[in-house]
Protein backbone atom coordinates (compact mmCIF):
# COMPACT_ATOMS: atom_id res chain seq x y z
CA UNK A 1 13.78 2.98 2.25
CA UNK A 2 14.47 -0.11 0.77
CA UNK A 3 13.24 -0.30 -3.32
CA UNK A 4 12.54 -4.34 -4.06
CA UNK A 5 11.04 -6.13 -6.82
CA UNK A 6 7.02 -6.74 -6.93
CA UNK A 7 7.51 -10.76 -5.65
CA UNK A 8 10.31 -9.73 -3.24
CA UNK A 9 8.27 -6.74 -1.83
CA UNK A 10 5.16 -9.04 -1.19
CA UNK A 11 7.49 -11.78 0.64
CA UNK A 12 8.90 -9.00 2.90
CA UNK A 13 4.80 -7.37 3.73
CA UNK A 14 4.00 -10.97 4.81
CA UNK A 15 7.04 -10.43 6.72
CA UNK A 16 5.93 -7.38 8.42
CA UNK A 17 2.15 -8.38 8.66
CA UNK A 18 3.48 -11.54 10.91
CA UNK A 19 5.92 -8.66 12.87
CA UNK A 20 2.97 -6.67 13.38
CA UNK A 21 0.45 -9.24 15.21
CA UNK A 22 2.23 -9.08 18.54
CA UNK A 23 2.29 -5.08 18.38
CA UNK A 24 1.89 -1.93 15.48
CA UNK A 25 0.05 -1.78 12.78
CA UNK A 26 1.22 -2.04 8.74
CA UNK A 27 0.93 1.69 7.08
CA UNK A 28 0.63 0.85 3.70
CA UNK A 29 0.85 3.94 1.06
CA UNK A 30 -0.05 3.81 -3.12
CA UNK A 31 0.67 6.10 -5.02
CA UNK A 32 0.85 7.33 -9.02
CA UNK A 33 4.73 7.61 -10.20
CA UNK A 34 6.38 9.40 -12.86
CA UNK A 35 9.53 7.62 -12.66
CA UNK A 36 11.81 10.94 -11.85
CA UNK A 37 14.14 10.74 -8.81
CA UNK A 38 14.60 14.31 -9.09
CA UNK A 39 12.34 17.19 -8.08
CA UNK A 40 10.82 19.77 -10.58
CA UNK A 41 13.22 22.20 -11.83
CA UNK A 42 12.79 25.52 -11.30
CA UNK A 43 11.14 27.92 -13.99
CA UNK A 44 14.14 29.12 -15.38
CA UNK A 45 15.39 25.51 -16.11
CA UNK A 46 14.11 23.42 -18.72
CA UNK A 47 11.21 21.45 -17.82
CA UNK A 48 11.36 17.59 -17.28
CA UNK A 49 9.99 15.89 -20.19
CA UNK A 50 6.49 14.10 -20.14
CA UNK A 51 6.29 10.68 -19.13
CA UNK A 52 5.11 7.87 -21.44
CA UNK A 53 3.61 5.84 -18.80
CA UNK A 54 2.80 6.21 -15.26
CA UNK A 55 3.88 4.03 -12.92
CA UNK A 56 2.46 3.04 -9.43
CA UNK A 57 4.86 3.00 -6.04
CA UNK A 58 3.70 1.27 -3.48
CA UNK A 59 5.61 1.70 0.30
CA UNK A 60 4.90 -0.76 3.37
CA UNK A 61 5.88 0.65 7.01
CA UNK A 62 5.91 -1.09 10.26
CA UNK A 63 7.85 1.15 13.05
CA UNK A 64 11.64 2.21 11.29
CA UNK A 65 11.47 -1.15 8.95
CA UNK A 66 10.50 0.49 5.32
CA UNK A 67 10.45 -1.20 2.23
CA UNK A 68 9.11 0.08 -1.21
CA UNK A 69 8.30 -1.19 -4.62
CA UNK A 70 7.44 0.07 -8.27
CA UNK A 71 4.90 -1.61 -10.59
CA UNK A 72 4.45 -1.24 -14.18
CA UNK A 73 1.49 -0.83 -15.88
CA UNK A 74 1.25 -4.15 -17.44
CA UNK A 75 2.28 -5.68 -13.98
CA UNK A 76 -0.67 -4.26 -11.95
CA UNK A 77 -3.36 -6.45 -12.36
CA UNK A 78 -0.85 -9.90 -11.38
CA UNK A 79 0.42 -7.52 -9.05
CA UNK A 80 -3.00 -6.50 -7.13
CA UNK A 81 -4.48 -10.23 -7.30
CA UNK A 82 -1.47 -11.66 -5.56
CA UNK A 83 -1.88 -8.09 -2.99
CA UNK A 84 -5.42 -9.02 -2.40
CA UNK A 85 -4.49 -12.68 -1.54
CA UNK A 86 -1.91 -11.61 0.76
CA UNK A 87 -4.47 -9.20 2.68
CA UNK A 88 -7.14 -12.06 2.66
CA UNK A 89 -5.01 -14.02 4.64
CA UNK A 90 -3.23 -11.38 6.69
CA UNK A 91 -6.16 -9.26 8.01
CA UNK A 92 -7.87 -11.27 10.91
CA UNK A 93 -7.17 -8.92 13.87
CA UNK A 94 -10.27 -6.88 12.91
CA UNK A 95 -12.83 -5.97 15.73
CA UNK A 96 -16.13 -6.78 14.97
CA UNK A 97 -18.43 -3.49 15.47
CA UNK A 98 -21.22 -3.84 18.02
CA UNK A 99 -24.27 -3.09 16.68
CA UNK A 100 -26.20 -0.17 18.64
CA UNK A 101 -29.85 -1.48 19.53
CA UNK A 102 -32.38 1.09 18.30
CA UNK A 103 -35.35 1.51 20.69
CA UNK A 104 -38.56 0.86 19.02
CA UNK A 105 -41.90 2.60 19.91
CA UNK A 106 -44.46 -0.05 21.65
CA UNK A 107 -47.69 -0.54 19.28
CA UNK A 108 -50.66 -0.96 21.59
């Protein structure tokens, strides 16, 4: 998995939107981060200290291509506007749902 800065991250998802239009779909994943590459240490070890601020990871996936990036707190609102203008323009392969016809009773 590839770790990238916010603006290169969104340059490489337009990458793999564009990928994905001829076949697969984008598997996007957001999560809350503590910053710790390391897993939890085991009672008997001394715990890892608290965090000062959370951080958010966000991970992109189109077939074995994986790319990953980590946003700040004081980054996430440039970081979700430029996100949402990236999906505006990205997400036009939707199928439009049929609407079911209800039957109504006939009023004599």
């Amino acid at each position: 998995m590839v770790l990238l800065e916010n603006d290169m991250f969104l340059m490489e998802l337009t990458k793999l939107f564009d990928k994905s239009r001829l076949s697969g779909s984008v598997a996007l994943t957001i999560k809350r981060f503590n910053g710790y590459n390391k897993p939890v240490p085991r009672e008997s070890r001394p715990p890892l200290p608290t965090p000062t601020e959370y951080l958010c990871l966000v991970r992109a996936c189109l077939r074995s291509k994986k790319i990953s990036t980590v946003i700040h707190s004081k980054d996430v609102n440039k970081f979700q506007q430029a996100y949402w203008n990236l999906l505006k323009t990205n997400i036009n392969g939707l199928k439009k749902l049929k609407k079911a016809k209800s039957a109504k009773p006939k009023v004599h």
